[in-house]
N, C-alpha and C. Protein backbone atom coordinates (compact mmCIF):
# COMPACT_ATOMS: atom_id res chain seq x y z
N UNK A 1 -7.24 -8.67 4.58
CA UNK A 1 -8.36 -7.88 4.19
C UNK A 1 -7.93 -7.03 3.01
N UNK A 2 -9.11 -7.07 1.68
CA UNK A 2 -8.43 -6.03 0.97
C UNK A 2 -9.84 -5.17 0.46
N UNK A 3 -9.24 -3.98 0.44
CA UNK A 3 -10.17 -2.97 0.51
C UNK A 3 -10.07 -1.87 -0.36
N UNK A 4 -10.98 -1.05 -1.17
CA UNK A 4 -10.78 -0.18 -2.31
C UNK A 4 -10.98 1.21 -1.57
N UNK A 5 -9.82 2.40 -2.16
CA UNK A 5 -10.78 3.38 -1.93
C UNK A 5 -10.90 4.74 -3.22
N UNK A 6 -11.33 5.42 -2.50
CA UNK A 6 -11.71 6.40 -4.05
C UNK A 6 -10.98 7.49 -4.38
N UNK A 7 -9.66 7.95 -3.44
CA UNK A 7 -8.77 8.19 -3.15
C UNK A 7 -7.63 8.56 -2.35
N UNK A 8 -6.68 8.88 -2.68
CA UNK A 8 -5.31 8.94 -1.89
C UNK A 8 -5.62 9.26 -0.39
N UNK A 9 -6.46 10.47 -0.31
CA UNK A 9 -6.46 11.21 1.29
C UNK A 9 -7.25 10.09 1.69
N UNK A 10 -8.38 9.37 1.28
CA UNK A 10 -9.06 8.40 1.76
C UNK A 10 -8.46 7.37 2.13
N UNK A 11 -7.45 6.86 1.27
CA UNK A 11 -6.70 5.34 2.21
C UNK A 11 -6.13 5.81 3.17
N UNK A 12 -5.13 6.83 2.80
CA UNK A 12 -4.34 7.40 4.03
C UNK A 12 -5.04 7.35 5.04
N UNK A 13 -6.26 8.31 5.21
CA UNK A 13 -7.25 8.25 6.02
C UNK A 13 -7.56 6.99 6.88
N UNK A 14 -8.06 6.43 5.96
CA UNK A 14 -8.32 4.39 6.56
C UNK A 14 -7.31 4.42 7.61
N UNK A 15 -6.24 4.24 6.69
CA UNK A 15 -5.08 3.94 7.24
C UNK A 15 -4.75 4.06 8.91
N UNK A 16 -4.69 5.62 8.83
CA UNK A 16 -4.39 6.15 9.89
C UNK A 16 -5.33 5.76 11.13
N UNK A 17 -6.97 5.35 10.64
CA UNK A 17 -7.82 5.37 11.81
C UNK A 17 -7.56 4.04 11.89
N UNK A 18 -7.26 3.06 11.35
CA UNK A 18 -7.04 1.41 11.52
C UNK A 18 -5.56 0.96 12.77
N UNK A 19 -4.80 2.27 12.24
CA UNK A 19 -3.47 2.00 12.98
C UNK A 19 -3.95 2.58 14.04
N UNK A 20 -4.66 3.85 14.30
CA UNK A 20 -4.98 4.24 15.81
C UNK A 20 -6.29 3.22 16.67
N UNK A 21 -7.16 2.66 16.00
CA UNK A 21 -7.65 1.62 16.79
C UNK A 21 -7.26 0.38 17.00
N UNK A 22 -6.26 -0.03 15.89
CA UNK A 22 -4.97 -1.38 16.62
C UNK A 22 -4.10 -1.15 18.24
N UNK A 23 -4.11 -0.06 18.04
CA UNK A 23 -2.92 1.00 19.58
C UNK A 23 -4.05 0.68 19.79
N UNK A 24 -4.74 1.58 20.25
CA UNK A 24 -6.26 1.57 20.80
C UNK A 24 -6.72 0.16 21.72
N UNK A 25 -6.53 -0.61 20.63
CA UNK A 25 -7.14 -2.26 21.32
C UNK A 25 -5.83 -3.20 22.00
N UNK A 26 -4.41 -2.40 21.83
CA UNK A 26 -3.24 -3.30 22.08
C UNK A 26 -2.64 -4.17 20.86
N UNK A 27 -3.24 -3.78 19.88
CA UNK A 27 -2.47 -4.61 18.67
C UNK A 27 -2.25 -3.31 17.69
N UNK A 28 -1.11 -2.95 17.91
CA UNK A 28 -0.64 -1.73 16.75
C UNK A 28 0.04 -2.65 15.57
N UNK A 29 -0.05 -1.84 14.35
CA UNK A 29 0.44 -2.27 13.24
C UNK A 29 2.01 -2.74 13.55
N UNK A 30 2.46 -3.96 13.26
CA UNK A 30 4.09 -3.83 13.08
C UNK A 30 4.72 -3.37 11.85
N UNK A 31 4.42 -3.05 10.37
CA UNK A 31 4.71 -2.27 9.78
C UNK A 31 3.41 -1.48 9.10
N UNK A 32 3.92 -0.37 8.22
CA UNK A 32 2.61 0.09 7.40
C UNK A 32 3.95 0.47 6.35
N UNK A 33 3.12 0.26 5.03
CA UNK A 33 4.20 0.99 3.89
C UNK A 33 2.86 1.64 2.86
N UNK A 34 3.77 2.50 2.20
CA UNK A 34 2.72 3.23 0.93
C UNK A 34 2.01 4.63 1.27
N UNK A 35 1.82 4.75 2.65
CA UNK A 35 1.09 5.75 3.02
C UNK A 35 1.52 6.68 2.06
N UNK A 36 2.88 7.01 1.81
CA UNK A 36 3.19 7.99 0.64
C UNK A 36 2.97 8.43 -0.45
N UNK A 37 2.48 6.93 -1.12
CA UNK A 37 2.03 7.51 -2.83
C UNK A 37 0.87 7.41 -2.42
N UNK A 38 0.06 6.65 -1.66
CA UNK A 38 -1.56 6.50 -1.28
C UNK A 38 -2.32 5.65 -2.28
N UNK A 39 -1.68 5.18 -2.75
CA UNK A 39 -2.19 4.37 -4.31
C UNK A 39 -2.38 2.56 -3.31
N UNK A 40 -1.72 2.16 -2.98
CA UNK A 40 -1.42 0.81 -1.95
C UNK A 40 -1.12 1.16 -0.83
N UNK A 41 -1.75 0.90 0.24
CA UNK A 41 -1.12 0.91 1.11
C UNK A 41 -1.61 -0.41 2.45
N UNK A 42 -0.23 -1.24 2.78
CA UNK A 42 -0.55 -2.20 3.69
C UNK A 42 -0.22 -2.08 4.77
N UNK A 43 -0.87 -2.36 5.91
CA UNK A 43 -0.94 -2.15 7.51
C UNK A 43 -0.73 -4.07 7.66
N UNK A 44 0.21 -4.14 8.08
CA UNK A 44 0.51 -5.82 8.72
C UNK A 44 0.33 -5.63 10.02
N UNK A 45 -0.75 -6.48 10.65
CA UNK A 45 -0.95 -6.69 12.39
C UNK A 45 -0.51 -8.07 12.72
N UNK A 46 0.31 -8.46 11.68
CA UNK A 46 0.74 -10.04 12.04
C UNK A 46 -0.48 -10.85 11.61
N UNK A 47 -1.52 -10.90 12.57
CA UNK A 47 -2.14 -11.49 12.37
C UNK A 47 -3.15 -11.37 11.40
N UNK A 48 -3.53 -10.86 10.95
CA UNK A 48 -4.17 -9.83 9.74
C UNK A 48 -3.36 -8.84 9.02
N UNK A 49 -3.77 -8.60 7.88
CA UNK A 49 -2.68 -8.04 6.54
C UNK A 49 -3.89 -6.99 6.29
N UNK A 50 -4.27 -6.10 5.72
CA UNK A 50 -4.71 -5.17 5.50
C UNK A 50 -4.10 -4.35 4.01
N UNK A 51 -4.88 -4.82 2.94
CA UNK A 51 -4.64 -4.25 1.80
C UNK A 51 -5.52 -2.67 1.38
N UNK A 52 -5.17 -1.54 1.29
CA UNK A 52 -5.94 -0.91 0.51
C UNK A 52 -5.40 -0.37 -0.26
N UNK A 53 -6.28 -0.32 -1.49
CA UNK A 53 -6.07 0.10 -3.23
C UNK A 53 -6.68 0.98 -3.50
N UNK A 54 -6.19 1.69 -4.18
CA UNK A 54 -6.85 2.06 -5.45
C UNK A 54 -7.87 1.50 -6.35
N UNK A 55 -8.83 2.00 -6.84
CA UNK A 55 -9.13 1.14 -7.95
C UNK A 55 -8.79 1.03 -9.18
N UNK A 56 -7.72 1.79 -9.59
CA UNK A 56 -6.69 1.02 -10.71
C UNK A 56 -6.53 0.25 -10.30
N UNK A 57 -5.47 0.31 -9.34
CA UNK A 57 -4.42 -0.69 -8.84
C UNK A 57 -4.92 -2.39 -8.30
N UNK A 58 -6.12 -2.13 -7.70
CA UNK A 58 -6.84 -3.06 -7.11
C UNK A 58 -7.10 -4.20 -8.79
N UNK A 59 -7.81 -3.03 -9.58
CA UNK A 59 -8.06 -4.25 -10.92
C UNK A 59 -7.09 -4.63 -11.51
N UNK A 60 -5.49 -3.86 -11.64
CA UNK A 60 -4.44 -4.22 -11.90
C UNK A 60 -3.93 -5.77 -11.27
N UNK A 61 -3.56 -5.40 -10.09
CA UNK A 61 -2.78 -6.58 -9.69
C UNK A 61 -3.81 -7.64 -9.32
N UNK A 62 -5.37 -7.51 -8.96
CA UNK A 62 -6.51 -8.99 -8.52
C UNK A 62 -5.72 -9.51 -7.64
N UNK A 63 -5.17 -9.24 -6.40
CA UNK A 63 -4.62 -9.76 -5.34
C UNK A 63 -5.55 -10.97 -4.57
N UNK A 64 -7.07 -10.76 -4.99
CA UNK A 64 -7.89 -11.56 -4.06
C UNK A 64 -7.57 -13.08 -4.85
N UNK A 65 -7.04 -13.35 -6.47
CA UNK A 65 -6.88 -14.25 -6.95
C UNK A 65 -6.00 -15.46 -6.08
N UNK A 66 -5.04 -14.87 -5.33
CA UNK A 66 -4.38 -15.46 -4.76
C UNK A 66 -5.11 -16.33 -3.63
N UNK A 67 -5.84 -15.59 -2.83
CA UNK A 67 -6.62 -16.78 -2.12
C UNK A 67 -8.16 -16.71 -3.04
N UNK A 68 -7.90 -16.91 -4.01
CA UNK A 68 -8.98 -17.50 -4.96
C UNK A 68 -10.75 -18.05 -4.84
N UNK A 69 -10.19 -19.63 -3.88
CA UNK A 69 -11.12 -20.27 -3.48
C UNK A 69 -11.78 -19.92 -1.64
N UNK A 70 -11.15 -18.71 -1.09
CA UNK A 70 -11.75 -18.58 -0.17
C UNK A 70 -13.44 -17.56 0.12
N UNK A 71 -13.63 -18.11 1.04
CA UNK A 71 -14.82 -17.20 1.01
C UNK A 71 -14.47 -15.59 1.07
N UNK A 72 -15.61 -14.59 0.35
CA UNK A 72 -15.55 -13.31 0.24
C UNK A 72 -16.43 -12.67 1.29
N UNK A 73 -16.26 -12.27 2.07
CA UNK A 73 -17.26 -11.23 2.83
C UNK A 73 -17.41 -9.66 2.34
N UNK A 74 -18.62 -9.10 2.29
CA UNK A 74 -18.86 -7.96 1.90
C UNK A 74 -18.63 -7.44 3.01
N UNK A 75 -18.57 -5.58 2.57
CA UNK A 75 -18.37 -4.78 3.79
C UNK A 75 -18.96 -3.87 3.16
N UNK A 76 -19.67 -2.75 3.99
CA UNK A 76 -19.79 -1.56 4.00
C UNK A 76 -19.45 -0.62 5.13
């Protein structure tokens, strides 16, 4: 999953409520990195990857290029 936000306290934010409803459901994150600069930060559940950006960073690197041809789902 990759996801934008509008800033730092806001991913962190994400962050933090994504890793407490993984515990929550029995699937806690096995790592999280970035929380620190807040610019990237990824939550790996193994089974799902969890990107959130910045929106520099997000138009910088186009990470979604990589799976290119897959389908996009919107979110709000």
């Amino acid at each position: 999953m990759i996801a934008t936000g509008t800033s730092s306290r806001q991913l962190v934010s994400i962050a933090d409520e994504l890793k407490q409803a993984g515990t929550r459901d029995g699937n806690p994150p096995w790592r999280i990195a970035g929380c620190d600069s807040g610019e990237w930060v990824v939550l790996d559940f193994i089974d799902v990857v969890v990107h959130l950006f910045s929106e520099k960073l997000r138009d910088y690197y186009e990470l979604e290029m990589i799976w290119g041809e897959a389908s996009r789902i919107g979110w709000r």
